[in-house]
PDB file of N, CA and C in Angstrom:
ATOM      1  N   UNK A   1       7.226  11.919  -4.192  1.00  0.00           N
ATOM      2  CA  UNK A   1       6.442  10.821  -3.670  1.00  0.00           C
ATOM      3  C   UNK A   1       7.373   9.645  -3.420  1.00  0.00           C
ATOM      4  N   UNK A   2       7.100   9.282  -2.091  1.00  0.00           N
ATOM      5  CA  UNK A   2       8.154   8.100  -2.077  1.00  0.00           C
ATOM      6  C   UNK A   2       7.363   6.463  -3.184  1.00  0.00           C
ATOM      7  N   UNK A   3       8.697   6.000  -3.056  1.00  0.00           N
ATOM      8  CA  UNK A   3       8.226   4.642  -3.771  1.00  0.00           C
ATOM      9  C   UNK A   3       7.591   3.820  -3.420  1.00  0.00           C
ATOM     10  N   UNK A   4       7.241   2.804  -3.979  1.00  0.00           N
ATOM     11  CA  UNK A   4       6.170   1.883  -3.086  1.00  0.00           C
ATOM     12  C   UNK A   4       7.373   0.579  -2.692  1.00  0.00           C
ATOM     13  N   UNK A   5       7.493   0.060  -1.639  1.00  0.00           N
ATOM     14  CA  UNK A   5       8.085  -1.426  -1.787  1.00  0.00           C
ATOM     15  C   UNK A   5       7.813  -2.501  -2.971  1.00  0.00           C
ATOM     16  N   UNK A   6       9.069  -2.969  -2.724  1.00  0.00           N
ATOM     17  CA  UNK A   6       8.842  -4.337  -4.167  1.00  0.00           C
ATOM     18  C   UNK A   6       9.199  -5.584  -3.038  1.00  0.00           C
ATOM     19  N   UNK A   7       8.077  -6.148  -3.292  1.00  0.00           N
ATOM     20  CA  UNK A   7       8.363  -7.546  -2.957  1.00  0.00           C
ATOM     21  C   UNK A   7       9.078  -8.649  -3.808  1.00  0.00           C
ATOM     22  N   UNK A   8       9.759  -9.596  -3.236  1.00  0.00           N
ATOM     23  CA  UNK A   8      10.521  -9.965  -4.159  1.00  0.00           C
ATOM     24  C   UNK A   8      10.068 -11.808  -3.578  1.00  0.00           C
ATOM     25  N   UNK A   9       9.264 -12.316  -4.239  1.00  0.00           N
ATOM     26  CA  UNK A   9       8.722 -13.635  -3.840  1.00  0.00           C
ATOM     27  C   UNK A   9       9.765 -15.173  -4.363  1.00  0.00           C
ATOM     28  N   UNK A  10       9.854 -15.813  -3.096  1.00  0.00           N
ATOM     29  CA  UNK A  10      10.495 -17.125  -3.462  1.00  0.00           C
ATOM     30  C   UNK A  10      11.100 -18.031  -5.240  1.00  0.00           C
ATOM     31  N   UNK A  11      10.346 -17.554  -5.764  1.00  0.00           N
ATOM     32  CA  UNK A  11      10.216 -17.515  -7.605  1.00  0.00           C
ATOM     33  C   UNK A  11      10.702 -16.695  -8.036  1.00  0.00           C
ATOM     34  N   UNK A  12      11.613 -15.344  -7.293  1.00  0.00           N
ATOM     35  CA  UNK A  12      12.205 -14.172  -8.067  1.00  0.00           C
ATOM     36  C   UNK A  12      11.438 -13.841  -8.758  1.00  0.00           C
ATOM     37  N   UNK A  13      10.193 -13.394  -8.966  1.00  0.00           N
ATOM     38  CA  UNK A  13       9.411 -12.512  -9.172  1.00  0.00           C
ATOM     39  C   UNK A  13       9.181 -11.654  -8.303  1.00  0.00           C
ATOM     40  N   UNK A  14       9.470 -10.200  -8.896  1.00  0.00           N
ATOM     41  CA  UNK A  14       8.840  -8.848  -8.284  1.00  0.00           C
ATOM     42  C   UNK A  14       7.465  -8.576  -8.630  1.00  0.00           C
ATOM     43  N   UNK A  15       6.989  -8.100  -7.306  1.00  0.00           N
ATOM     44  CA  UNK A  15       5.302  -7.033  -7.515  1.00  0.00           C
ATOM     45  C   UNK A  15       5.701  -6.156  -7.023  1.00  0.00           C
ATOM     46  N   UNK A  16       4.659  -4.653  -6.989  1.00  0.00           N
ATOM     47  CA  UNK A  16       5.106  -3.211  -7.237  1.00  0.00           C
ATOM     48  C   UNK A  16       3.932  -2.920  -7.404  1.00  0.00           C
ATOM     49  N   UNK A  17       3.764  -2.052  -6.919  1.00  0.00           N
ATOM     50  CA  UNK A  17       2.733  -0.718  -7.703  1.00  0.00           C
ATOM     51  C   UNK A  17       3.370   0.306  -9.101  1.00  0.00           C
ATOM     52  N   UNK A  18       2.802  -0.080  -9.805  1.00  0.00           N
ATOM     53  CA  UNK A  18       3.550   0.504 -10.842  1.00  0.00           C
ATOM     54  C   UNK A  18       2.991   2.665 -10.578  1.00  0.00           C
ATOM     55  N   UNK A  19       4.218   3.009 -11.290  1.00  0.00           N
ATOM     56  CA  UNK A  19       3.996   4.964 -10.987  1.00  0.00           C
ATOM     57  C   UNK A  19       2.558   5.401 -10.524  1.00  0.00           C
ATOM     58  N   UNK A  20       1.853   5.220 -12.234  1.00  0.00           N
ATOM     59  CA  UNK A  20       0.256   5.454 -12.258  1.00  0.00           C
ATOM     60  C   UNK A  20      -0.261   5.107 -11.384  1.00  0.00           C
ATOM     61  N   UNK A  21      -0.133   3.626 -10.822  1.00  0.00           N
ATOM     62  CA  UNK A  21      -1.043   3.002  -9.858  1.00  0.00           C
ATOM     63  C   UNK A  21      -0.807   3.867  -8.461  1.00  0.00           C
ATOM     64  N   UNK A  22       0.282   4.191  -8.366  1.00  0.00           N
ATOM     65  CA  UNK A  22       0.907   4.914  -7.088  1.00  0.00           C
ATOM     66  C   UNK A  22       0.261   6.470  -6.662  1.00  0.00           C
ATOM     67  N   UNK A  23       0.287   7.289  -7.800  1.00  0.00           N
ATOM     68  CA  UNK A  23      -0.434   8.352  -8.453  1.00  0.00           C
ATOM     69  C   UNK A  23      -2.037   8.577  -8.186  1.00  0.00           C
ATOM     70  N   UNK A  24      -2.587   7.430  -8.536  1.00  0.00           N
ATOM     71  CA  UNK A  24      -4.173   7.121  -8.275  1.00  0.00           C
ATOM     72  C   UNK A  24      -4.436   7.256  -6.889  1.00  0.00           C
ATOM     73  N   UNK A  25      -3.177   6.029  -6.048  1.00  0.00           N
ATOM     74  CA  UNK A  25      -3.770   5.944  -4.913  1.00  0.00           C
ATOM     75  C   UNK A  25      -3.098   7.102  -4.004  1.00  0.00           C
ATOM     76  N   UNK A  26      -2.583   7.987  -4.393  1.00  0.00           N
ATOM     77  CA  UNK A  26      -2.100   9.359  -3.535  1.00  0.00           C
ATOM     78  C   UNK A  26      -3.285  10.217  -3.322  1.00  0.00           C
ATOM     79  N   UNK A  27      -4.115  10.025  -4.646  1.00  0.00           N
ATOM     80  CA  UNK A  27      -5.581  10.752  -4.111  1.00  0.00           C
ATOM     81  C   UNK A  27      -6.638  10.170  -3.381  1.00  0.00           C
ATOM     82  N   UNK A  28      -6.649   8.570  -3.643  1.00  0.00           N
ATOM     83  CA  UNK A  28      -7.794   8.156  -2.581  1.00  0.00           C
ATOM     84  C   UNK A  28      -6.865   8.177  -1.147  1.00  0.00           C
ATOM     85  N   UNK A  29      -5.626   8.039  -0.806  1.00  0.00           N
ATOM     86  CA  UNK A  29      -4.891   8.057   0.318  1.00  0.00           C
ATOM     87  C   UNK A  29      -4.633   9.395   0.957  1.00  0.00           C
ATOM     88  N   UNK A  30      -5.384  10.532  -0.145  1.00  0.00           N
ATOM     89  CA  UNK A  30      -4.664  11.592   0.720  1.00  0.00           C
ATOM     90  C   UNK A  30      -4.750  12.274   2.349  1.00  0.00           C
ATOM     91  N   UNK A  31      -5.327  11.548   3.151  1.00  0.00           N
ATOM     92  CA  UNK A  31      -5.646  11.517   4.487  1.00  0.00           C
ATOM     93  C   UNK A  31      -3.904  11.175   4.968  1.00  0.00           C
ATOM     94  N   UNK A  32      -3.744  10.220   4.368  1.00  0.00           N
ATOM     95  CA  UNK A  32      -2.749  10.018   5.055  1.00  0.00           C
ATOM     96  C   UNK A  32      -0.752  10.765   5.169  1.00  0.00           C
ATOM     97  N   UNK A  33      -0.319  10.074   6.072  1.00  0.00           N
ATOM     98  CA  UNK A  33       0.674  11.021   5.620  1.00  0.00           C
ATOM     99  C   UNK A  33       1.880  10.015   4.466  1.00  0.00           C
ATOM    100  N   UNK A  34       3.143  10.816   3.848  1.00  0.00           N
ATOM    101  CA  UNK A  34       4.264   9.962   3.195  1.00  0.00           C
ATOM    102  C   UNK A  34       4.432   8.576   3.809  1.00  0.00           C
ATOM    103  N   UNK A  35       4.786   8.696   4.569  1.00  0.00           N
ATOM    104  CA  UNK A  35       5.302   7.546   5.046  1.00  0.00           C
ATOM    105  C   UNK A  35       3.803   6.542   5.608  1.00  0.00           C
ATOM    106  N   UNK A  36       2.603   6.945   6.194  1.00  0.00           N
ATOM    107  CA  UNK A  36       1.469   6.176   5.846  1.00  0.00           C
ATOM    108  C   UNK A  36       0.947   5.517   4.800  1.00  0.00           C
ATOM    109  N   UNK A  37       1.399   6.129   3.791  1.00  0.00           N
ATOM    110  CA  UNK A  37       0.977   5.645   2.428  1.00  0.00           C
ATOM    111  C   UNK A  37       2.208   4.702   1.847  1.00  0.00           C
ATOM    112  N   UNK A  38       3.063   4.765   2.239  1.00  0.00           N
ATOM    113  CA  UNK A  38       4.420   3.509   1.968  1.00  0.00           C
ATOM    114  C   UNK A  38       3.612   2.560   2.965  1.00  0.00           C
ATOM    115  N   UNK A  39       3.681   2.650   4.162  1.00  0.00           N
ATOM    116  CA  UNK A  39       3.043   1.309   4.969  1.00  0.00           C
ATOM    117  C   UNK A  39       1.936   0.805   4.503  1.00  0.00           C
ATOM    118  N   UNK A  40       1.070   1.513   4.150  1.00  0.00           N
ATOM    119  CA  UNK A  40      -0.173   1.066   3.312  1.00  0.00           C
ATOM    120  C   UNK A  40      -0.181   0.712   1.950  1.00  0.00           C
ATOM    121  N   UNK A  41       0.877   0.830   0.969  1.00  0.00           N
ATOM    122  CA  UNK A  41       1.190  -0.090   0.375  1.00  0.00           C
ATOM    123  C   UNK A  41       2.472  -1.146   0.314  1.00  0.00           C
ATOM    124  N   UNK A  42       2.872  -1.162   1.247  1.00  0.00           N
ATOM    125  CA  UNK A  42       3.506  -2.345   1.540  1.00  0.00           C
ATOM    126  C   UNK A  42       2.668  -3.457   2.438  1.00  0.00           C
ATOM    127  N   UNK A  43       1.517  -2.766   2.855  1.00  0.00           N
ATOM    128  CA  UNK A  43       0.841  -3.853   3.509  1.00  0.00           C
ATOM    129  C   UNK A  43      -0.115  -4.397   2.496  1.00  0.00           C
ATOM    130  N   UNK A  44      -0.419  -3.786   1.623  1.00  0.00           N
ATOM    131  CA  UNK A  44      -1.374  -4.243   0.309  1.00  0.00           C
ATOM    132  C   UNK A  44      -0.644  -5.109  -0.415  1.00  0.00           C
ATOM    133  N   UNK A  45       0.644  -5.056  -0.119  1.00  0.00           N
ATOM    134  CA  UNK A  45       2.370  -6.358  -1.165  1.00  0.00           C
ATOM    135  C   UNK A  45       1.988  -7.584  -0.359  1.00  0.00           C
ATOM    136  N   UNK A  46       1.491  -7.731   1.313  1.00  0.00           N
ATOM    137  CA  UNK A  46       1.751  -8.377   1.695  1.00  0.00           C
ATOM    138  C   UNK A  46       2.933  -8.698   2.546  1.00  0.00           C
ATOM    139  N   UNK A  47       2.192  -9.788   3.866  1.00  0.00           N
ATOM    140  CA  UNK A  47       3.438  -9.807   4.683  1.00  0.00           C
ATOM    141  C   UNK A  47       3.032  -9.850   5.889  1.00  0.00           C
ATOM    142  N   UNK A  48       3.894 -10.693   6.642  1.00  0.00           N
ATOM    143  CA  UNK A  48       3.297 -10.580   8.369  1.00  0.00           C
ATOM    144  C   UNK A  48       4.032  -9.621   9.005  1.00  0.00           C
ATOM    145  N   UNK A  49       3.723  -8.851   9.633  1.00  0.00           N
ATOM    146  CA  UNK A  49       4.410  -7.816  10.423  1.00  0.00           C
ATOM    147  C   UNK A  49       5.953  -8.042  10.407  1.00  0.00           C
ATOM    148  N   UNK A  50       6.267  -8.771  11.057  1.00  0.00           N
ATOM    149  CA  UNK A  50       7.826  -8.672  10.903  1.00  0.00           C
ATOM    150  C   UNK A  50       8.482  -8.482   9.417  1.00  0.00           C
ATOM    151  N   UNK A  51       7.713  -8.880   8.474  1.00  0.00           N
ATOM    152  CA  UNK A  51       8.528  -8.962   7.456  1.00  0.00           C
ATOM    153  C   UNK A  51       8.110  -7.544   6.664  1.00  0.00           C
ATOM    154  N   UNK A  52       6.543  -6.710   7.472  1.00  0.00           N
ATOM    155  CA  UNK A  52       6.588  -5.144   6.697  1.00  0.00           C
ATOM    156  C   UNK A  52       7.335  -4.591   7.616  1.00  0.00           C
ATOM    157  N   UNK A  53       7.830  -4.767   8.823  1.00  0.00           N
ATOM    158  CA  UNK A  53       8.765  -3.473   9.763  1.00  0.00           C
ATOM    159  C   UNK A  53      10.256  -3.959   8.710  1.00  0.00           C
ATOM    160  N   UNK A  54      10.410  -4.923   8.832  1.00  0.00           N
ATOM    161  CA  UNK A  54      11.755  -5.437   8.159  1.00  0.00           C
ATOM    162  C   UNK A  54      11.904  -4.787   6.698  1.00  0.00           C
ATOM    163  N   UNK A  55      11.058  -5.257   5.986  1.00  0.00           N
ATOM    164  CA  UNK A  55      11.064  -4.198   4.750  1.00  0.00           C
ATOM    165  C   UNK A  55      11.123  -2.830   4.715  1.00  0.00           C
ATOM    166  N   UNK A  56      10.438  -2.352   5.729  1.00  0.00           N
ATOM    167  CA  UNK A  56      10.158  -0.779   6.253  1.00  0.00           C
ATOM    168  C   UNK A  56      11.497  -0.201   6.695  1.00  0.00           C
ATOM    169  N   UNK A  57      12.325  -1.148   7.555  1.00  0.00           N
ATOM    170  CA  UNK A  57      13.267  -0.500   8.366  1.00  0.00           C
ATOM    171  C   UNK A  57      13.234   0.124   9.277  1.00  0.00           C
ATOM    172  N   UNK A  58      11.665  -0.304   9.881  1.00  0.00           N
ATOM    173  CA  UNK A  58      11.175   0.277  11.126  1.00  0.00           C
ATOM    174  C   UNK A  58      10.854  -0.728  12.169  1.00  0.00           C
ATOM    175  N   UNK A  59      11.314  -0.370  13.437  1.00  0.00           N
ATOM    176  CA  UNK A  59      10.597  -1.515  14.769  1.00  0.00           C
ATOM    177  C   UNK A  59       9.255  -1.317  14.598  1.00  0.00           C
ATOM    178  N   UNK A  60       8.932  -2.475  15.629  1.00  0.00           N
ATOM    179  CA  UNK A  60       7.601  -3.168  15.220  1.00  0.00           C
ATOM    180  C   UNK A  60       6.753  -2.074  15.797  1.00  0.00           C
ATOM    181  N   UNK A  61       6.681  -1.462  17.072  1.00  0.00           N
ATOM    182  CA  UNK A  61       5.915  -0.030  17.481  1.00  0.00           C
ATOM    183  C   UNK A  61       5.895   0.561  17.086  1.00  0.00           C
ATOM    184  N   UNK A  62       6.758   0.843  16.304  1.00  0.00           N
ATOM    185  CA  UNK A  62       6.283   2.612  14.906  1.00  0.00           C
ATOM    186  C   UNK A  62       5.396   1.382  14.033  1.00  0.00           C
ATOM    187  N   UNK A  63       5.229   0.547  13.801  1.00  0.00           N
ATOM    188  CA  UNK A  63       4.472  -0.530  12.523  1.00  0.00           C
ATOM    189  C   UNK A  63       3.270  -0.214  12.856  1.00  0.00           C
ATOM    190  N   UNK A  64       3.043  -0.226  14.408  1.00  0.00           N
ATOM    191  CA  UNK A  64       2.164  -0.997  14.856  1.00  0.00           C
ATOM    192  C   UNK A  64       1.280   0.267  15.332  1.00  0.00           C
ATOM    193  N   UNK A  65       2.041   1.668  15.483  1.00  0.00           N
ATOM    194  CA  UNK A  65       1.487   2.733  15.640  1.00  0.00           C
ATOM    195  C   UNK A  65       1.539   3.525  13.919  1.00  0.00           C
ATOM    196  N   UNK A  66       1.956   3.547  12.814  1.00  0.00           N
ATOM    197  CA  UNK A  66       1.542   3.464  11.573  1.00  0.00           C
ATOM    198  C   UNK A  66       0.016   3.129  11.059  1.00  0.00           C
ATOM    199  N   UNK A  67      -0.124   1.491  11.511  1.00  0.00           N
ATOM    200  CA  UNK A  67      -1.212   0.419  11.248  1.00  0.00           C
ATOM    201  C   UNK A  67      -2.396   1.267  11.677  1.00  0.00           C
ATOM    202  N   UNK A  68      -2.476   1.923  13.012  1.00  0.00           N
ATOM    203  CA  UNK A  68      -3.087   2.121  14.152  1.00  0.00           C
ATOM    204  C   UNK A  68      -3.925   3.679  13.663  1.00  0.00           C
ATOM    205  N   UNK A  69      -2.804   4.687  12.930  1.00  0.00           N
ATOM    206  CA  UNK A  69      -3.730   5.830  12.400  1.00  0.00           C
ATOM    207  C   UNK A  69      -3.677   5.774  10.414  1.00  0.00           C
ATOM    208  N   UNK A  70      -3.200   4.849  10.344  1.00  0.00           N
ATOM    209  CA  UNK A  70      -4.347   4.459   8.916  1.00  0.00           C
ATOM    210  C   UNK A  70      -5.668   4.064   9.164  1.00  0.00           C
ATOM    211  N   UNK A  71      -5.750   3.048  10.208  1.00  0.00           N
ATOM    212  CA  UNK A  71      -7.009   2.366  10.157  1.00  0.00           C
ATOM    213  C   UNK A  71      -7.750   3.773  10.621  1.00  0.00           C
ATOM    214  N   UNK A  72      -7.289   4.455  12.055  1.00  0.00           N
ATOM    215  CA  UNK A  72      -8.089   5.519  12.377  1.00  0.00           C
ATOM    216  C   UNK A  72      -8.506   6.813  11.508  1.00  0.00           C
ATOM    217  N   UNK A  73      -7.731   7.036  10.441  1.00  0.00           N
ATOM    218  CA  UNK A  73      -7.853   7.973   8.703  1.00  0.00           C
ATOM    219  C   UNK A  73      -8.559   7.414   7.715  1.00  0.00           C
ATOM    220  N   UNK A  74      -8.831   5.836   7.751  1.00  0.00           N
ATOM    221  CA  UNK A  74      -8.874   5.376   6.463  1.00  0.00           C
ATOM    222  C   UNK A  74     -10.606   4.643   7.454  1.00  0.00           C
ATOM    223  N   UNK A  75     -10.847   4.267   8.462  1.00  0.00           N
ATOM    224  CA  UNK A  75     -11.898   3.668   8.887  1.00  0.00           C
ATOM    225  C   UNK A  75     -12.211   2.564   8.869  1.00  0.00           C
ATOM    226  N   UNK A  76     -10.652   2.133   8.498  1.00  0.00           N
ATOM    227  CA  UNK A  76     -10.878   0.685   8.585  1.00  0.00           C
ATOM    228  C   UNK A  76     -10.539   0.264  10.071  1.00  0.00           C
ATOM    229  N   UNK A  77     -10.163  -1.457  10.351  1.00  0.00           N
ATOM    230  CA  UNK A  77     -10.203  -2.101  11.723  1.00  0.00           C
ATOM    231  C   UNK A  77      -9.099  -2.811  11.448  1.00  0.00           C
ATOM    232  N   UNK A  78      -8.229  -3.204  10.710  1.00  0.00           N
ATOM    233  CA  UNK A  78      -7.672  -4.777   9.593  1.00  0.00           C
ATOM    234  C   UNK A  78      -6.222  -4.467   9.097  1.00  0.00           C
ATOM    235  N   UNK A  79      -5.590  -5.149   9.119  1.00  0.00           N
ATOM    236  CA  UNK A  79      -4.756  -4.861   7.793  1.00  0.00           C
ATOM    237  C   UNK A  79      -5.717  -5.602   6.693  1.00  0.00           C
ATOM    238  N   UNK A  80      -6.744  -6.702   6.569  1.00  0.00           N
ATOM    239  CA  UNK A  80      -7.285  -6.906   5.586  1.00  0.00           C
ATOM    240  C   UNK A  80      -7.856  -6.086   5.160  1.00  0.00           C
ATOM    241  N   UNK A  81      -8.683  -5.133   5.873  1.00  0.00           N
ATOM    242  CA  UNK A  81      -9.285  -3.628   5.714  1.00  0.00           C
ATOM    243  C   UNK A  81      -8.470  -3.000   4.551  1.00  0.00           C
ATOM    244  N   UNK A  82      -7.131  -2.594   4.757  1.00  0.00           N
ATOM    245  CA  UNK A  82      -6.266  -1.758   4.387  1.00  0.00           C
ATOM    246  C   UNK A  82      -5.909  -2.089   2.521  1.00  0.00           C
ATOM    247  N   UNK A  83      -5.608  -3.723   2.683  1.00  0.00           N
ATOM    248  CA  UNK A  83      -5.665  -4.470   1.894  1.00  0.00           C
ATOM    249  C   UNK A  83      -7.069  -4.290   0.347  1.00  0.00           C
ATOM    250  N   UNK A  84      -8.657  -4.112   1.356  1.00  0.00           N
ATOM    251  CA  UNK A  84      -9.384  -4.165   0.747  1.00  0.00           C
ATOM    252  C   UNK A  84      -9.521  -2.622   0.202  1.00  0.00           C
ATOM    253  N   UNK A  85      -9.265  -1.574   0.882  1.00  0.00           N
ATOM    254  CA  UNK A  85      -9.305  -0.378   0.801  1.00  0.00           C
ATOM    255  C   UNK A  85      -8.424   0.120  -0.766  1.00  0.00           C
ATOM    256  N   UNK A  86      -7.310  -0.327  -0.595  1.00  0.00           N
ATOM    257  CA  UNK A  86      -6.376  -0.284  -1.903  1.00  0.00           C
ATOM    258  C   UNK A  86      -6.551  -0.926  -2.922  1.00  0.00           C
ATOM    259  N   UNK A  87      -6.988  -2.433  -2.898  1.00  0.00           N
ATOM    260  CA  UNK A  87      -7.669  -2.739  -4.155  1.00  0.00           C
ATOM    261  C   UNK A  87      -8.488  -2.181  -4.263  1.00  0.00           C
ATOM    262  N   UNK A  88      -9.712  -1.838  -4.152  1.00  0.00           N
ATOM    263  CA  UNK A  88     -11.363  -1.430  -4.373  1.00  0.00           C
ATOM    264  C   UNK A  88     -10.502   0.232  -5.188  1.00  0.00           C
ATOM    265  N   UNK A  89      -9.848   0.853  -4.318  1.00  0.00           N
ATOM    266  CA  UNK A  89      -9.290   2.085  -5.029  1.00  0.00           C
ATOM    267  C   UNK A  89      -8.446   2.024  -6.784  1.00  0.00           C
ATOM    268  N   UNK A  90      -7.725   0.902  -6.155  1.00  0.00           N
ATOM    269  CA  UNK A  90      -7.092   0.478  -7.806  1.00  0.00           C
ATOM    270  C   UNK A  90      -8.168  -0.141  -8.411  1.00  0.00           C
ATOM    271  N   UNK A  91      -8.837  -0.828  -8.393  1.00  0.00           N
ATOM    272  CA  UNK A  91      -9.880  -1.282  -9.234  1.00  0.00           C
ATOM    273  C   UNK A  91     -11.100   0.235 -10.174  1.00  0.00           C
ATOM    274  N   UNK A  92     -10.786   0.550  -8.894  1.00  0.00           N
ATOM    275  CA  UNK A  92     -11.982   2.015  -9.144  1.00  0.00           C
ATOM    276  C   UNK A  92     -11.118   3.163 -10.279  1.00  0.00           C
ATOM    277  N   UNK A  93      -9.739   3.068 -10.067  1.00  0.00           N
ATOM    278  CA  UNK A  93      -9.169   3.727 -10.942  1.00  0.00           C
ATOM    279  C   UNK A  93      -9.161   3.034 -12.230  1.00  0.00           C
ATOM    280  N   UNK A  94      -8.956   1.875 -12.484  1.00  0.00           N
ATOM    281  CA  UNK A  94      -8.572   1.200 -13.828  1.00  0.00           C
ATOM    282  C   UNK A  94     -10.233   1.523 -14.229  1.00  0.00           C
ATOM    283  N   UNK A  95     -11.644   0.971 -13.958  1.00  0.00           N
ATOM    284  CA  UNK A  95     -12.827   1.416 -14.173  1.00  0.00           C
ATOM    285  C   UNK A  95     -13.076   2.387 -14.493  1.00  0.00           C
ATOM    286  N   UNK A  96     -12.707   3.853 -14.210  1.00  0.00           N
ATOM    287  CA  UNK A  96     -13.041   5.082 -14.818  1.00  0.00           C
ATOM    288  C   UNK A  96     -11.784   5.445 -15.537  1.00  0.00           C
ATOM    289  N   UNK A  97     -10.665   5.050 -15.785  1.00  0.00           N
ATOM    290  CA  UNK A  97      -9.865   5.197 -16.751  1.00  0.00           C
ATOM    291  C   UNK A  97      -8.529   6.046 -15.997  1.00  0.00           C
ATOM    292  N   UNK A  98      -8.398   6.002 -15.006  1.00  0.00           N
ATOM    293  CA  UNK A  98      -8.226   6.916 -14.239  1.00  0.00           C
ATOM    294  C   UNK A  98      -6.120   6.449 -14.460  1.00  0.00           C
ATOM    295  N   UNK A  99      -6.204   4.925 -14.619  1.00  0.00           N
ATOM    296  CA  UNK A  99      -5.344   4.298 -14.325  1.00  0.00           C
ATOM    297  C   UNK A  99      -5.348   3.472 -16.028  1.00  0.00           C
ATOM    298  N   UNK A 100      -4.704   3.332 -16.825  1.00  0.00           N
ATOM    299  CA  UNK A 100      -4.493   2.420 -18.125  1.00  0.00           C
ATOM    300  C   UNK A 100      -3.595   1.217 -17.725  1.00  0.00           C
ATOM    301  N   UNK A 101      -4.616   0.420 -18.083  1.00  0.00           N
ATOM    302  CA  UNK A 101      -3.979  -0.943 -18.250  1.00  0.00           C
ATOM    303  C   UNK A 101      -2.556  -1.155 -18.872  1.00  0.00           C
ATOM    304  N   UNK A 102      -1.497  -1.907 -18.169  1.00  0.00           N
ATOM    305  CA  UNK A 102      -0.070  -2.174 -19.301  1.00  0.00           C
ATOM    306  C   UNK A 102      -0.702  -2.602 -20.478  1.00  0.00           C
ATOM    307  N   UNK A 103       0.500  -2.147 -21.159  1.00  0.00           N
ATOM    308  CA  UNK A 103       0.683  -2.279 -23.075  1.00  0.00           C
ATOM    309  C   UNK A 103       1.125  -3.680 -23.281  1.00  0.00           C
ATOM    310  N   UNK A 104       1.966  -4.096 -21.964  1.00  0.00           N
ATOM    311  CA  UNK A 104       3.062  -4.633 -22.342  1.00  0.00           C
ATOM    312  C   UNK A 104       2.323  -6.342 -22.852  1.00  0.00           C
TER     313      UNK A 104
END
């Protein structure tokens, strides 16, 4: 399974999908393909297009044709869609236990 992107915000703080969380959402994502499911959570990190192709290492037309059959797999319209799609899934996992809260 590939990794998820880490954003790395102005404050040097990293976010991530941690393993588990990654794990969870391979089954509500499984429509999609490897590399759909990296764009779809790098678009759930956040980011205006240039800065997910830039992170991606992809031009903006593979982004933009990526964007284009998630929404058409997943039924959404949005990257907010996409956004809402992955929380509601992580939420739904931590709720049935599916996903354990950090220890830390």
């Amino acid at each position: 399974m590939l990794d998820a992107p880490v954003v790395v915000t102005t404050l040097g703080r990293r976010f991530g999908l941690r393993v588990d969380e990654r794990q969870h959402l391979a089954g509500k994502l499984d429509r999609l393909t490897p590399r759909e499911r990296e764009v779809a959570y790098a678009v759930f990190l956040g980011g205006d297009n240039e800065a997910l192709a830039s992170r991606l290492c992809i031009a903006m037309p593979t982004l933009r044709t990526h964007l284009m059959r998630i929404n058409q797999k997943l039924g959404t319209s949005s990257k907010s869609d996409i956004v809402q799609f992955v929380a509601l899934s992580l939420l739904d996992g931590y709720r049935t236990g599916a996903i354990r809260g950090s220890t830390q």
